[in-house]
Protein backbone atom coordinates (compact mmCIF):
# COMPACT_ATOMS: atom_id res chain seq x y z
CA UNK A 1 -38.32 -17.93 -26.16
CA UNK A 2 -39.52 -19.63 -22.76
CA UNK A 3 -36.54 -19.67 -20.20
CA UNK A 4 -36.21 -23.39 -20.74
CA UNK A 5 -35.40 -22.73 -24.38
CA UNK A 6 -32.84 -19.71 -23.26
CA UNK A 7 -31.08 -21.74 -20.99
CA UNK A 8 -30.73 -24.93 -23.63
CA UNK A 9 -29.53 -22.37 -26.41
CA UNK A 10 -27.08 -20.58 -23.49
CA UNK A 11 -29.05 -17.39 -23.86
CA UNK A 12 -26.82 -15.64 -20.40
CA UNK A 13 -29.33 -13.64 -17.76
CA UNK A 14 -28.52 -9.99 -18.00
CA UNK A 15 -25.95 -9.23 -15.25
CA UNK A 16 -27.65 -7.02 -12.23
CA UNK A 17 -27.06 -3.42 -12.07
CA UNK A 18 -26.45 -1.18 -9.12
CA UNK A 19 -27.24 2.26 -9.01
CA UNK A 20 -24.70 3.95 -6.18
CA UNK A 21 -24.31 7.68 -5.83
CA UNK A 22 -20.68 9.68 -6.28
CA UNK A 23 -20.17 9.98 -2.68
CA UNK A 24 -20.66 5.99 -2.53
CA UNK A 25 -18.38 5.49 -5.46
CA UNK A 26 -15.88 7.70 -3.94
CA UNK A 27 -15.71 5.96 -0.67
CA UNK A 28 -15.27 2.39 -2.01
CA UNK A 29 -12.32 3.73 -4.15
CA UNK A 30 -11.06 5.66 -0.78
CA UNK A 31 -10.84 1.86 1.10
CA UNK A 32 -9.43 0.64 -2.10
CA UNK A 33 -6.51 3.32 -1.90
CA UNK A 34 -6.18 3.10 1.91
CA UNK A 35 -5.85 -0.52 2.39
CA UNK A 36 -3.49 -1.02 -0.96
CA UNK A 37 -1.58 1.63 0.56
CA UNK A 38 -1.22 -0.19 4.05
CA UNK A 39 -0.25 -3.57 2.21
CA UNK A 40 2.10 -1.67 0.35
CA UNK A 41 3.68 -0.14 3.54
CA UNK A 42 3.98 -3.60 5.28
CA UNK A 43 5.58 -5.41 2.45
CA UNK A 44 7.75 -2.15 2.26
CA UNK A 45 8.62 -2.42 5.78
CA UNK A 46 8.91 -6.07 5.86
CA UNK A 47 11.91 -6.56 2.97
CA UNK A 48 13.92 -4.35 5.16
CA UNK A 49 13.56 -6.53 8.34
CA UNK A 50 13.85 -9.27 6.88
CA UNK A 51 17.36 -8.31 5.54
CA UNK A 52 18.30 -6.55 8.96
CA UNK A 53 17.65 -9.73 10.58
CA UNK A 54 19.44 -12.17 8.10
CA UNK A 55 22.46 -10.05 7.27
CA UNK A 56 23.28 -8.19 10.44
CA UNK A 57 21.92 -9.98 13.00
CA UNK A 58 18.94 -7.36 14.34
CA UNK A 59 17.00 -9.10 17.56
CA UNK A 60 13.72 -8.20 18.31
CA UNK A 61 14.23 -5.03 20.13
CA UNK A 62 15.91 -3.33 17.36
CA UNK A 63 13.60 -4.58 14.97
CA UNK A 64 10.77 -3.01 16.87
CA UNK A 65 12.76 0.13 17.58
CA UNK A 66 13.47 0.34 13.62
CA UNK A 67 9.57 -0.48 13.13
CA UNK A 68 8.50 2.68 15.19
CA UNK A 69 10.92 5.03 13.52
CA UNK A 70 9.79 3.66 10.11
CA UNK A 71 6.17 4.04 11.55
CA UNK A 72 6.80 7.86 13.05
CA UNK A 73 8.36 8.47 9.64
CA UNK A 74 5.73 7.53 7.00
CA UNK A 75 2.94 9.74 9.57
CA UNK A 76 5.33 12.08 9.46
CA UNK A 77 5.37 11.69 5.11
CA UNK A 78 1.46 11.29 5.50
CA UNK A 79 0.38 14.70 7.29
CA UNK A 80 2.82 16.39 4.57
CA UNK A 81 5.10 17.63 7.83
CA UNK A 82 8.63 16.07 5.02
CA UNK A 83 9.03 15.00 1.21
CA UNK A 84 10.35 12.37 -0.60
CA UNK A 85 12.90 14.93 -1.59
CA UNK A 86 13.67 15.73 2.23
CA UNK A 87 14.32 12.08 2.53
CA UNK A 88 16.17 11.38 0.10
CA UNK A 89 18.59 14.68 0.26
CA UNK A 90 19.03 14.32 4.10
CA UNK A 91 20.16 10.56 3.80
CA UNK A 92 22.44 11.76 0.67
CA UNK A 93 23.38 14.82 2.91
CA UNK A 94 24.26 13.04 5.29
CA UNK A 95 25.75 9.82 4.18
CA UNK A 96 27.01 10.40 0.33
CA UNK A 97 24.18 7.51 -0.61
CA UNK A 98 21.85 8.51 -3.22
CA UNK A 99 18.40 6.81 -3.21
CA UNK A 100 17.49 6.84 -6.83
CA UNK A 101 13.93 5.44 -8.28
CA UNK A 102 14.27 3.38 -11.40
């Protein structure tokens, strides 16, 4: 079959094929992680101001002040220096309010 006849009788090209190597596979899923993990963290961020702001009132300078604890907090979570456990027990420690995850 000519490729005129394949393409009246819808006869699909073969899709290409890439050959990449484990250490290219690895960093492609790496970017995948790192930047789903930074969307994550803004939206994560960004409920919270949003609520500060609408409910109590926050200005700017105490939203950016609460934005560089958060910030200082998650590297802090990120080099493995506190837990989601430490977290969670020092704000129920500290304030009777228990952070549960559904």
């Amino acid at each position: 079959m000519n490729r005129k006849e394949k393409r009246k009788h819808g006869v699909k090209q073969k899709t290409p094929t890439y050959n990449l190597s484990k250490d290219q596979i690895e960093a492609i899923k790496q970017k995948a992680v790192t930047e789903a993990s930074e969307q994550a963290f803004i939206l994560l961020l960004g409920i919270p101001l949003i609520v500060m702001r609408d409910e109590f009132g926050f200005g700017k300078k105490r939203l950016e002040r609460f934005i560089d604890r958060a910030v200082d907090q998650y590297d802090s979570f990120d080099k493995g220096y506190i837990t989601l456990d430490d977290l969670t027990n020092t704000i129920f420690e500290e304030t009777g309010v228990k952070v549960v995850q559904n």
